[in-house]
Structure formats: structure tokens, C-alpha cells
PDB file of N, CA and C in Angstrom:
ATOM      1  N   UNK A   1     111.224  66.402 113.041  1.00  0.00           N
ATOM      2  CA  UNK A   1     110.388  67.123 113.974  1.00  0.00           C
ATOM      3  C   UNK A   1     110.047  68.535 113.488  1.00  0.00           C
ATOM      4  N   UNK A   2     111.041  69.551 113.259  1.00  0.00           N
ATOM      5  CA  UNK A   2     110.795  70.810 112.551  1.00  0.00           C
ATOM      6  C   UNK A   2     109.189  70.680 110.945  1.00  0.00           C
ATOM      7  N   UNK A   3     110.071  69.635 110.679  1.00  0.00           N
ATOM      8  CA  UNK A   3     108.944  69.326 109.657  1.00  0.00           C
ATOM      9  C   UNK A   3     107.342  69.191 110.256  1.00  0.00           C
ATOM     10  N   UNK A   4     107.411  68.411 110.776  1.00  0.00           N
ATOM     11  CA  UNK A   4     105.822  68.472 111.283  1.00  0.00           C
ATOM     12  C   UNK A   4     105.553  69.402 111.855  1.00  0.00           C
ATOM     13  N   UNK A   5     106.118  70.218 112.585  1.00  0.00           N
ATOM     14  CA  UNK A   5     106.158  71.916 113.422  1.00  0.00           C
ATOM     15  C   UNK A   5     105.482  72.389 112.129  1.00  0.00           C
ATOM     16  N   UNK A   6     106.319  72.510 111.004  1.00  0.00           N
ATOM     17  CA  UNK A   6     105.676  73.414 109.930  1.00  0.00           C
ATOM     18  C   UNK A   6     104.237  73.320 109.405  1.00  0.00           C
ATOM     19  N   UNK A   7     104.344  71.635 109.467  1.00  0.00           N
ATOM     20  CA  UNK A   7     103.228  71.409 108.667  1.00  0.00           C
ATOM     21  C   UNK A   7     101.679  71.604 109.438  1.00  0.00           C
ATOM     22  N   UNK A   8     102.330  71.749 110.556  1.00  0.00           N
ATOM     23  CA  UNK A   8     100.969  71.828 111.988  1.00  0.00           C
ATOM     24  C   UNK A   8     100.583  73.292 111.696  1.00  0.00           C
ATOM     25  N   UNK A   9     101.534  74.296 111.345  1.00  0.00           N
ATOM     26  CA  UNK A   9     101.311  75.519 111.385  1.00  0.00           C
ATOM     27  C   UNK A   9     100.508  75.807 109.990  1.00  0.00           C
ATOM     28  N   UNK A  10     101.137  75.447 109.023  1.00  0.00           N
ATOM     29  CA  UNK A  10     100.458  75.685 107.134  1.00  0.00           C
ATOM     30  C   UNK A  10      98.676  75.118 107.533  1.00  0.00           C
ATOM     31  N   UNK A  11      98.953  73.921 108.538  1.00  0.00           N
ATOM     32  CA  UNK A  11      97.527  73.482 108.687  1.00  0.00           C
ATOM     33  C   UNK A  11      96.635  74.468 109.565  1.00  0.00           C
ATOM     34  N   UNK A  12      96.882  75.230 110.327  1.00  0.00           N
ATOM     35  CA  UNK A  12      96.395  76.075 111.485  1.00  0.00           C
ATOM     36  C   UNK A  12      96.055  77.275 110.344  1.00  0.00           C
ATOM     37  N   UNK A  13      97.125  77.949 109.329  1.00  0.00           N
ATOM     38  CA  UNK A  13      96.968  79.208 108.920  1.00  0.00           C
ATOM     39  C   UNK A  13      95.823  78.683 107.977  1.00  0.00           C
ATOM     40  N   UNK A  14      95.546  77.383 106.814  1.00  0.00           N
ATOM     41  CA  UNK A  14      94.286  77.019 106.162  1.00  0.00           C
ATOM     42  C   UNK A  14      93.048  77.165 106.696  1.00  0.00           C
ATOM     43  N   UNK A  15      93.015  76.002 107.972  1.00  0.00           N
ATOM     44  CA  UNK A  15      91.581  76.130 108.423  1.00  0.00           C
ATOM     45  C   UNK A  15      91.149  77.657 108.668  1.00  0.00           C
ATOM     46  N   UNK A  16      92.418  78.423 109.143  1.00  0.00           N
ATOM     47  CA  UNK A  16      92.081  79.657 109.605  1.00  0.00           C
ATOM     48  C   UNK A  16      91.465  80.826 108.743  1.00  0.00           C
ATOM     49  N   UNK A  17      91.762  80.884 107.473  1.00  0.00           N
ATOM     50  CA  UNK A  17      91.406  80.974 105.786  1.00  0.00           C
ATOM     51  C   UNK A  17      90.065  80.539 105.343  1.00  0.00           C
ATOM     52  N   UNK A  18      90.078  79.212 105.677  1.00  0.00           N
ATOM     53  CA  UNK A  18      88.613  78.574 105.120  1.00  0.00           C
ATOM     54  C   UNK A  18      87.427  79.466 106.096  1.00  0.00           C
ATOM     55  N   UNK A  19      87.972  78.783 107.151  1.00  0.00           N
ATOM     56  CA  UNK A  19      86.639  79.222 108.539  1.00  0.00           C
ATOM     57  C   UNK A  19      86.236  80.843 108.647  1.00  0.00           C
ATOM     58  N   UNK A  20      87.783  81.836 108.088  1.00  0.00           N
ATOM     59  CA  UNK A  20      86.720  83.295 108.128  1.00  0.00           C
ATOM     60  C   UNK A  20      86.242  83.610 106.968  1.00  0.00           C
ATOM     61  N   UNK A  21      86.195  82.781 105.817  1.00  0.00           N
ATOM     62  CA  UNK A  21      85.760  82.665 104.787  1.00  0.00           C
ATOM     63  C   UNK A  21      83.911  82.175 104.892  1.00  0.00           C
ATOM     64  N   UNK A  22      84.132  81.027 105.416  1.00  0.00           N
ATOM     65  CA  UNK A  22      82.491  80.599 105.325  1.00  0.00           C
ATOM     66  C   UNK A  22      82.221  81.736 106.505  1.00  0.00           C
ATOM     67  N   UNK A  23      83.058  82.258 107.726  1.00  0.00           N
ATOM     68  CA  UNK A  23      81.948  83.369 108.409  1.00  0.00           C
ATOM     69  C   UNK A  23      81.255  84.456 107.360  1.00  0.00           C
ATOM     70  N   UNK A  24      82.104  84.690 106.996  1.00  0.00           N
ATOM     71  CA  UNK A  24      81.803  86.135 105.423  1.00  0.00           C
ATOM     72  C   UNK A  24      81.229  85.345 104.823  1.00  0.00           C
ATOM     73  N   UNK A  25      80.618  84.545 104.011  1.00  0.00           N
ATOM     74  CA  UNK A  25      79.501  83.505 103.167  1.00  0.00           C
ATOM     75  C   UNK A  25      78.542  83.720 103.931  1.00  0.00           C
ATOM     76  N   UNK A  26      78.639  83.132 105.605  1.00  0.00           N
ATOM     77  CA  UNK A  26      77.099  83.140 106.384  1.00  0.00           C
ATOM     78  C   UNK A  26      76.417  84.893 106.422  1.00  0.00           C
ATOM     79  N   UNK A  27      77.393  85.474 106.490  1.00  0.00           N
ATOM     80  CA  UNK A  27      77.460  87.125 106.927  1.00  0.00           C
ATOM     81  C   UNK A  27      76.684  87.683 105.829  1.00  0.00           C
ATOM     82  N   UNK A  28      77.611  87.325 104.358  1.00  0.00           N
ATOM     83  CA  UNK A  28      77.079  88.116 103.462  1.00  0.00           C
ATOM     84  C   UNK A  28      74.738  87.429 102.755  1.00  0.00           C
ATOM     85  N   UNK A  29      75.322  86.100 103.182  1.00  0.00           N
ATOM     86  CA  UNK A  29      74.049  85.404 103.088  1.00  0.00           C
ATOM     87  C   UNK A  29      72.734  85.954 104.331  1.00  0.00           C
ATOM     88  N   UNK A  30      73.216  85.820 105.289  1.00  0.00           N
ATOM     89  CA  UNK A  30      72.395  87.000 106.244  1.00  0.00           C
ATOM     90  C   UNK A  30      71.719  88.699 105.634  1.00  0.00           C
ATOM     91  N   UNK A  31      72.689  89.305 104.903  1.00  0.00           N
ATOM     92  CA  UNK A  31      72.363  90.179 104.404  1.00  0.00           C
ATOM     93  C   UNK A  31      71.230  90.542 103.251  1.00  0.00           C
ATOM     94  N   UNK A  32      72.062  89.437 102.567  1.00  0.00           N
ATOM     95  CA  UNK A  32      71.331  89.531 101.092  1.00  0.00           C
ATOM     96  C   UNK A  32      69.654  88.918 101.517  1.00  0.00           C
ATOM     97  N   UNK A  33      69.642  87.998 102.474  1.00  0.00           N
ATOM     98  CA  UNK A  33      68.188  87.739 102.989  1.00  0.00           C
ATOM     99  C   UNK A  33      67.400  88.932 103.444  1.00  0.00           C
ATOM    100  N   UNK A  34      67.852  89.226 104.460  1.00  0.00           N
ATOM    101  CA  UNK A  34      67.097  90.713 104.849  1.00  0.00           C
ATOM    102  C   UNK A  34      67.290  91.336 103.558  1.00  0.00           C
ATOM    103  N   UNK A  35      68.167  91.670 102.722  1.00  0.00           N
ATOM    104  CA  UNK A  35      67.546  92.557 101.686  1.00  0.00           C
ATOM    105  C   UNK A  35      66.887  92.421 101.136  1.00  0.00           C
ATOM    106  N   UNK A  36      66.628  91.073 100.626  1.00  0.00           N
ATOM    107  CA  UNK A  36      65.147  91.104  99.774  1.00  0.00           C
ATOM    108  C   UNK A  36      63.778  91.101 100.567  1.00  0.00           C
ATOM    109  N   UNK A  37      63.764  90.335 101.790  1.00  0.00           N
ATOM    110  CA  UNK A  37      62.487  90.954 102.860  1.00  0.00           C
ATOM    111  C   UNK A  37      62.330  91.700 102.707  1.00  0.00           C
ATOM    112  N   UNK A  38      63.252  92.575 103.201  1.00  0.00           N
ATOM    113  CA  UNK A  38      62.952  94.189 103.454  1.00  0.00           C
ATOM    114  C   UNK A  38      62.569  95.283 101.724  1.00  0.00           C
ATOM    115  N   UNK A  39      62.877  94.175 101.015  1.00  0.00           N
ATOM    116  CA  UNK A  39      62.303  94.787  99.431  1.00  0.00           C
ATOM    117  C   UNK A  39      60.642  94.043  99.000  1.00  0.00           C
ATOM    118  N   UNK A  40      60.780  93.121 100.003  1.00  0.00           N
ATOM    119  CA  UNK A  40      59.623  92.771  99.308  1.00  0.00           C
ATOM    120  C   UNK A  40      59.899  91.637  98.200  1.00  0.00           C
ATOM    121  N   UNK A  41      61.143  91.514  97.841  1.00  0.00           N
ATOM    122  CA  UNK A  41      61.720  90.883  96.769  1.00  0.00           C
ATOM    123  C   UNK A  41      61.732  89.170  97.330  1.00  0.00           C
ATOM    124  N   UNK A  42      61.885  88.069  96.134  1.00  0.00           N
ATOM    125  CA  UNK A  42      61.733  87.013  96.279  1.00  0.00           C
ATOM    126  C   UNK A  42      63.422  86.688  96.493  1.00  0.00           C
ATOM    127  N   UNK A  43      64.231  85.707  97.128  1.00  0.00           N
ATOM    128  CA  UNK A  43      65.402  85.202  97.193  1.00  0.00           C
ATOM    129  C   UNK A  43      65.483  84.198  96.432  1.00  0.00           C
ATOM    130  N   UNK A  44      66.482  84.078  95.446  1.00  0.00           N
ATOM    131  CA  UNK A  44      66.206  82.463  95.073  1.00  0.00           C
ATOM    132  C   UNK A  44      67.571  81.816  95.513  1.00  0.00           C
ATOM    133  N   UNK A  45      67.608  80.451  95.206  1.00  0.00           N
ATOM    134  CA  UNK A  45      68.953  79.533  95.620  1.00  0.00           C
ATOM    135  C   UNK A  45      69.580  79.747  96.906  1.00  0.00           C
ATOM    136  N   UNK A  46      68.419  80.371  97.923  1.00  0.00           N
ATOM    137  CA  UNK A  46      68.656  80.420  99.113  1.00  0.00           C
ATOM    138  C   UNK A  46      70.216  80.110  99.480  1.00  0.00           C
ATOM    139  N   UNK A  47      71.365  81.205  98.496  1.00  0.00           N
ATOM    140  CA  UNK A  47      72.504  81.088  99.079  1.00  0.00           C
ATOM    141  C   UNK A  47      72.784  82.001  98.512  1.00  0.00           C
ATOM    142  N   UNK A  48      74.213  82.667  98.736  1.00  0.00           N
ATOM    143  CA  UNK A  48      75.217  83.513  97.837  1.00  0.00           C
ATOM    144  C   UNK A  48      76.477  82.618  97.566  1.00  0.00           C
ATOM    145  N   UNK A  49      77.213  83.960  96.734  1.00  0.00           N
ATOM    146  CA  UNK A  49      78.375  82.731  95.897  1.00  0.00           C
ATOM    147  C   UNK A  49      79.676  83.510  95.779  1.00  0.00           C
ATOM    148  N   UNK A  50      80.810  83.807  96.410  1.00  0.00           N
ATOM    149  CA  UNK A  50      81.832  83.930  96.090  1.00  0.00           C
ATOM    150  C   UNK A  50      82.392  84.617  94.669  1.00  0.00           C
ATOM    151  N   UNK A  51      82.577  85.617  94.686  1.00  0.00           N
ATOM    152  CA  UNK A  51      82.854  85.893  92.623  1.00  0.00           C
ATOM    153  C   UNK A  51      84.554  86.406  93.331  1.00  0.00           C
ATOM    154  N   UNK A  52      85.125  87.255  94.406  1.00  0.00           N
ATOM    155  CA  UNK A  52      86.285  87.695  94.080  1.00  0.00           C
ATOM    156  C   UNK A  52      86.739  87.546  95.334  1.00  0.00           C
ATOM    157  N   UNK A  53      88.310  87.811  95.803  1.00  0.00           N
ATOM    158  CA  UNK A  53      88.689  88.102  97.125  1.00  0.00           C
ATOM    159  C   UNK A  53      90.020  88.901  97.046  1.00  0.00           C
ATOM    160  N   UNK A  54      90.175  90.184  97.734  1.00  0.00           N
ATOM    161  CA  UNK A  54      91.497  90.888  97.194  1.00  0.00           C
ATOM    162  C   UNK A  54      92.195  90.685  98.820  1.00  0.00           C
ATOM    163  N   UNK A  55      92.870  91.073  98.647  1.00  0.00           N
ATOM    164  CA  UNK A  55      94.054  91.679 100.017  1.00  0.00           C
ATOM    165  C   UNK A  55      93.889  93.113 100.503  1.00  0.00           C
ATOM    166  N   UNK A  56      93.279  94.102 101.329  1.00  0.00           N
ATOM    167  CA  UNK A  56      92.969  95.271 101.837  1.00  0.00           C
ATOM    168  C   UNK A  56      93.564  95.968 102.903  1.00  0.00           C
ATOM    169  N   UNK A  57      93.465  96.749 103.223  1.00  0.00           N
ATOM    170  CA  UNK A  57      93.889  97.384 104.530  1.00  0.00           C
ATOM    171  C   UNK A  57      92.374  97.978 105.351  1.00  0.00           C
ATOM    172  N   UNK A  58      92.128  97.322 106.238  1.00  0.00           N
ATOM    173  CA  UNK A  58      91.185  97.760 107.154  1.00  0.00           C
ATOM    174  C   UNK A  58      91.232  99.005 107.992  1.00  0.00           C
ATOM    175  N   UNK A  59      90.391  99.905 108.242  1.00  0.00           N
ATOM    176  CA  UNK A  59      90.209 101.159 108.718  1.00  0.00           C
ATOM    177  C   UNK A  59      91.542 100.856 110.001  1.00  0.00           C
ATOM    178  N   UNK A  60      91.680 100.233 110.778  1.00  0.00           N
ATOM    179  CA  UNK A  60      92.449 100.073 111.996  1.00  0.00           C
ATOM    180  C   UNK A  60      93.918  99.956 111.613  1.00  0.00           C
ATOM    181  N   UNK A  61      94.521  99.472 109.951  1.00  0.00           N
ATOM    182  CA  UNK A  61      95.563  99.911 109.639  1.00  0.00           C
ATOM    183  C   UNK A  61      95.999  98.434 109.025  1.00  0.00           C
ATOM    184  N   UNK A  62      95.582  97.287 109.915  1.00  0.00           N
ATOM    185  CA  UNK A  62      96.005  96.071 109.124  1.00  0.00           C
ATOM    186  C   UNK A  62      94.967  95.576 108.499  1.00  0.00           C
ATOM    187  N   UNK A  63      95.508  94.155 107.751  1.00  0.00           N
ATOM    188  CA  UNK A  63      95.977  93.521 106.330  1.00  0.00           C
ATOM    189  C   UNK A  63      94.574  93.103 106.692  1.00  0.00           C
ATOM    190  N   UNK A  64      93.962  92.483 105.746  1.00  0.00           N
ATOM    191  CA  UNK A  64      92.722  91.975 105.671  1.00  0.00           C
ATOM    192  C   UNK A  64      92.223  91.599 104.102  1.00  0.00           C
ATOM    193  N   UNK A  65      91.193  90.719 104.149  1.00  0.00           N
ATOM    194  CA  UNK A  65      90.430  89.797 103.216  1.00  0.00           C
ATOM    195  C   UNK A  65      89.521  90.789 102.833  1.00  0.00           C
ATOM    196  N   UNK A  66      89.220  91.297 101.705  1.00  0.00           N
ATOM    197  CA  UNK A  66      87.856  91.969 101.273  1.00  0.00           C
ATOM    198  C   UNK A  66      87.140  90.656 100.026  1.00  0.00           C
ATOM    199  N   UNK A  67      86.003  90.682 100.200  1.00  0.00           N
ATOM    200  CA  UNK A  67      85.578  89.048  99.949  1.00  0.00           C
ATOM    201  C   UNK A  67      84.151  89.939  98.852  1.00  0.00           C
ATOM    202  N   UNK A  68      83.758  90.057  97.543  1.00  0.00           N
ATOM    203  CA  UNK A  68      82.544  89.682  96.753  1.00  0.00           C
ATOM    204  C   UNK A  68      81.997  88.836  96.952  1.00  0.00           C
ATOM    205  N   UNK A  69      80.516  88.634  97.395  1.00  0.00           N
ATOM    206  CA  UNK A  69      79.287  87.981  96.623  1.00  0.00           C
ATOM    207  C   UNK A  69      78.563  88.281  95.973  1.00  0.00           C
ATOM    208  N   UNK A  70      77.694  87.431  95.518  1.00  0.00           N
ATOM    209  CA  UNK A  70      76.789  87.609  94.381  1.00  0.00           C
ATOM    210  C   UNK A  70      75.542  87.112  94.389  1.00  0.00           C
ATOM    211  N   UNK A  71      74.661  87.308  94.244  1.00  0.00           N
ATOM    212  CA  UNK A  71      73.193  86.359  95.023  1.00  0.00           C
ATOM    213  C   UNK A  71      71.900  86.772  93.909  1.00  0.00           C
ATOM    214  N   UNK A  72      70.866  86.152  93.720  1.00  0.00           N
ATOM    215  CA  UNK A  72      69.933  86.140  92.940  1.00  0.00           C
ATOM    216  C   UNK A  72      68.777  86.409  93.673  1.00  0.00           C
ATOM    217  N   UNK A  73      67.684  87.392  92.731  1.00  0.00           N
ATOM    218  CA  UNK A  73      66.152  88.061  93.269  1.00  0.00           C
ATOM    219  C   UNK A  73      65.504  87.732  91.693  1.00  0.00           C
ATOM    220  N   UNK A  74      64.559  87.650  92.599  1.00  0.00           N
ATOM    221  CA  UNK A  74      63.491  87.739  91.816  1.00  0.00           C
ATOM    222  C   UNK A  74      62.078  88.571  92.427  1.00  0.00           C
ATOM    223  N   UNK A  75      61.433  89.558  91.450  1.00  0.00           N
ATOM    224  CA  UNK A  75      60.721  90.826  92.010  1.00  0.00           C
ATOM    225  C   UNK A  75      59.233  89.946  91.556  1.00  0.00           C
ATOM    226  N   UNK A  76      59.131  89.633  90.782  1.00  0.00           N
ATOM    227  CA  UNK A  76      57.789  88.537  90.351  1.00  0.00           C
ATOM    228  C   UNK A  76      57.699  87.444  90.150  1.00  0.00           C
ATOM    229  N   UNK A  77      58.604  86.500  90.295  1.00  0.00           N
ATOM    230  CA  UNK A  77      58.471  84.983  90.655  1.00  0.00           C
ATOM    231  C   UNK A  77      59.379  84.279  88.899  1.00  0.00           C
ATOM    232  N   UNK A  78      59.202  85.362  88.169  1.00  0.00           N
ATOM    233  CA  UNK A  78      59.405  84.731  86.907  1.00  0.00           C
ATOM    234  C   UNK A  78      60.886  85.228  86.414  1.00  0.00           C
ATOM    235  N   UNK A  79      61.190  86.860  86.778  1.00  0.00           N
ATOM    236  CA  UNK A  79      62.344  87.081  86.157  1.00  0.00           C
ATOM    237  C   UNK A  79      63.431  86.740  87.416  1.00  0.00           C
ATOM    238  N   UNK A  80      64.783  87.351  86.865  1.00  0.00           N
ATOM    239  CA  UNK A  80      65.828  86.977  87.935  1.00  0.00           C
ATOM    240  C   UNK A  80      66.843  88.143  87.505  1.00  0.00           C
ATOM    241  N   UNK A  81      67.366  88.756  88.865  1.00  0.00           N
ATOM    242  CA  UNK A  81      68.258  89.639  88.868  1.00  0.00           C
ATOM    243  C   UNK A  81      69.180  89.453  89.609  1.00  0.00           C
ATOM    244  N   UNK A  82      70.529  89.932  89.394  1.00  0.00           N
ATOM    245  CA  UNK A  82      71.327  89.471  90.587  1.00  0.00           C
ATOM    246  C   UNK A  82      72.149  91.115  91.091  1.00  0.00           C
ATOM    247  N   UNK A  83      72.172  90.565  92.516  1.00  0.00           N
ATOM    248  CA  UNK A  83      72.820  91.037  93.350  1.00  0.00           C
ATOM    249  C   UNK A  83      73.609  91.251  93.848  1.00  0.00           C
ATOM    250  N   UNK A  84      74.966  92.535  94.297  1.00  0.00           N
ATOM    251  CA  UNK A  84      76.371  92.230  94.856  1.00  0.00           C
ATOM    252  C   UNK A  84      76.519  92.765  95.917  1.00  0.00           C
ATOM    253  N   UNK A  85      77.404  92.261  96.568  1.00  0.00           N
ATOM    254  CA  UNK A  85      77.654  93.167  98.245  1.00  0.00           C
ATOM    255  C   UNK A  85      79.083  92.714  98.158  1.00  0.00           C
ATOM    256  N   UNK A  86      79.979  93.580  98.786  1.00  0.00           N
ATOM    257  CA  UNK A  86      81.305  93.318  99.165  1.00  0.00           C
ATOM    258  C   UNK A  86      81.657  93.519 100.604  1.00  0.00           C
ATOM    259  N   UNK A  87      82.410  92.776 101.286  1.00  0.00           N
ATOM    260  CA  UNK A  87      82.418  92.573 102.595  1.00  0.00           C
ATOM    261  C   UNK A  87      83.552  92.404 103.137  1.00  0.00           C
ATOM    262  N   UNK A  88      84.130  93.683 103.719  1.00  0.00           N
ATOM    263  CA  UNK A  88      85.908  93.860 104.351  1.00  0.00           C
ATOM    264  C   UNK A  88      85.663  93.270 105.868  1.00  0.00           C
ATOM    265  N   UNK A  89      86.337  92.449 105.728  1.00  0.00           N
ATOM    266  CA  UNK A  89      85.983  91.680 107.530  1.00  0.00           C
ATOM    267  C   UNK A  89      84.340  91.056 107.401  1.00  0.00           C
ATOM    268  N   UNK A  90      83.751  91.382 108.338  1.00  0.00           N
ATOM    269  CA  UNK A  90      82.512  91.085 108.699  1.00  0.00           C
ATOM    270  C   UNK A  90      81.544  92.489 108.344  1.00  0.00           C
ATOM    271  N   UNK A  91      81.774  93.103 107.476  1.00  0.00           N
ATOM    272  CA  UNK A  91      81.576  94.672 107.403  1.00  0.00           C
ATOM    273  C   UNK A  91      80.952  94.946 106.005  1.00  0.00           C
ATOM    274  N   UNK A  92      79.883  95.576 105.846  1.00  0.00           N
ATOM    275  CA  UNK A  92      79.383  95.645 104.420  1.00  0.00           C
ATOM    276  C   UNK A  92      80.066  96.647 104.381  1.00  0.00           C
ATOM    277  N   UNK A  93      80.093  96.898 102.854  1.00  0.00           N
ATOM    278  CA  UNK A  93      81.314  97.927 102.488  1.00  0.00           C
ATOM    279  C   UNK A  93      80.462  98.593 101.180  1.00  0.00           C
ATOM    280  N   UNK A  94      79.791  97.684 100.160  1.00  0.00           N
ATOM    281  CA  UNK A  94      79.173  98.033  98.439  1.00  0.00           C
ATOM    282  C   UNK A  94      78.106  96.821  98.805  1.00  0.00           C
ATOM    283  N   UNK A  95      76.836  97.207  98.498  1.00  0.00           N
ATOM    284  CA  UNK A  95      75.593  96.727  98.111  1.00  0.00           C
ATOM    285  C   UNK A  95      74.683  96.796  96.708  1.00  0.00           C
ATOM    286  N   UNK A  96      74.716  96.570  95.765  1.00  0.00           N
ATOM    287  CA  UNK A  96      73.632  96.467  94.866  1.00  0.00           C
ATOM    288  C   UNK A  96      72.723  95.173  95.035  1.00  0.00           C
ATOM    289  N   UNK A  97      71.454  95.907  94.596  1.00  0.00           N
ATOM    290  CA  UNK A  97      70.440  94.833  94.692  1.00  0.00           C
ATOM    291  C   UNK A  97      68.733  95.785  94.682  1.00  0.00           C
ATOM    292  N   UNK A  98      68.429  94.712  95.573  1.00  0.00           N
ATOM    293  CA  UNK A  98      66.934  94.865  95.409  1.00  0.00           C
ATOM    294  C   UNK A  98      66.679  96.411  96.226  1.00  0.00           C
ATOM    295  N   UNK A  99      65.825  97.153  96.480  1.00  0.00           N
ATOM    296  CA  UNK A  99      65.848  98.322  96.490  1.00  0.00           C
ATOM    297  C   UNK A  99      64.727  99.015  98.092  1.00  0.00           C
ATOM    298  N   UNK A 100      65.381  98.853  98.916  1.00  0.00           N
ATOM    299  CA  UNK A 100      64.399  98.842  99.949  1.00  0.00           C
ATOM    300  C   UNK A 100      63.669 100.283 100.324  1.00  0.00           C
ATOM    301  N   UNK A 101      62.373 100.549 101.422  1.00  0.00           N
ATOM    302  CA  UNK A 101      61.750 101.505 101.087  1.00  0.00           C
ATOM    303  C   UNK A 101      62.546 102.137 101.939  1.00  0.00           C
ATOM    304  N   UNK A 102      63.051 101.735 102.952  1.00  0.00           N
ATOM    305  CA  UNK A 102      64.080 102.152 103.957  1.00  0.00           C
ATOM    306  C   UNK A 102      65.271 102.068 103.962  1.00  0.00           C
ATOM    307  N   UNK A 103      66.396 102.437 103.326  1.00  0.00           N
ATOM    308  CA  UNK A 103      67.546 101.595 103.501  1.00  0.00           C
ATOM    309  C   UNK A 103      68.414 101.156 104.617  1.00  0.00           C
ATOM    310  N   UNK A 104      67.337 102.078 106.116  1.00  0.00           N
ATOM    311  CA  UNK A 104      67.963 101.848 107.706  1.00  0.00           C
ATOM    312  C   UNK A 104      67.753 100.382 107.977  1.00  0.00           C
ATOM    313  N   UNK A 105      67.368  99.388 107.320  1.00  0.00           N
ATOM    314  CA  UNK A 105      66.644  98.317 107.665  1.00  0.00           C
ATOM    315  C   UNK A 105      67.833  97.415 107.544  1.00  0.00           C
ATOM    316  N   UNK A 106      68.721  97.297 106.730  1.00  0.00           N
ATOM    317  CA  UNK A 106      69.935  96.737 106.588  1.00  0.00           C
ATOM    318  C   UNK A 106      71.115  96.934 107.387  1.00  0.00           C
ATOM    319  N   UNK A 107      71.728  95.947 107.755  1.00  0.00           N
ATOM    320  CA  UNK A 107      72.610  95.974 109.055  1.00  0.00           C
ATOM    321  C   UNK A 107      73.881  95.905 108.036  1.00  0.00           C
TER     322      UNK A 107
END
């Protein structure tokens, strides 16, 4: 019985891992869209991609996920540049990329 107790829990703390993981994927993919709108810039592979994930301390004092992506533009249809944002929680934190005329336009 203890055994399955554990194993219910290792299973609860995963999904719990995966699921604020793809929120930060949808989050950082939200972003990187409006950034290239708002540049004028083309999006390609209509996704972003995961490059790092450290262990942090969030402004409020606890432990937290700081999560890299990485995402691709294109300014004339032909070349390709890529893009990074880093994201502590649900929180942009570092942006490179496409270059907007406003930078208030980004959430």
C-alpha cells in the first residue's frame, strides 16, 4: 500500500512538471507571435522550442523553473533569424528578436 501512495505522488509531482511546462511553451509561443506582428516580421514553424531550464528563485523568495526558448523570423520571406526569450514562471524576463517600433506592444 505505501508503495502505491508513493507512486500516486512521483505521478502527481510529473504531470505537475510537464503541464507548467507546456503552460510556459504556450506563454512563450504567445509572445514570440506578437513579436513578430508587432515587427512586421514573418514567424516561421509557427512554434517555439525549448533550448534550457535552470532552477531560480522568484522575486517572492521561492524555488522556481526559469525555462529558454528559441523561435525563428524571417524579415523577407527568404532569410531566417532566430529568436530568444526566457521565461521565470509565466513572466518574460530576456527577449531577443525581431525589433518592434514600440516595444510597449509586448506583454
Amino acid at each position: 500500500m505505501p508503495t502505491l501512495l508513493i507512486l500516486m505522488i512521483a505521478a502527481a509531482m510529473v504531470f505537475a512538471f510537464w503541464s507548467a511546462g507546456r503552460a510556459a511553451a504556450e506563454r512563450a509561443e504567445a509572445v514570440g507571435r506578437d513579436a513578430c506582428r508587432a515587427a512586421g516580421v514573418q514567424w516561421l514553424d509557427q512554434s517555439v522550442h525549448a533550448t534550457g531550464i535552470r532552477l531560480c528563485r522568484h522575486d517572492n523568495g521561492w524555488l522556481g523553473w526559469e525555462r529558454t526558448f528559441r523561435f525563428d523570423y524571417s524579415i523577407d520571406g527568404e532569410d531566417r533569424h532566430v529568436g530568444r526569450m526566457v521565461l521565470r514562471g509565466d513572466r518574460l524576463i530576456a527577449f531577443s528578436g525581431p525589433v518592434t517600433r514600440a516595444p510597449a506592444q509586448l506583454h
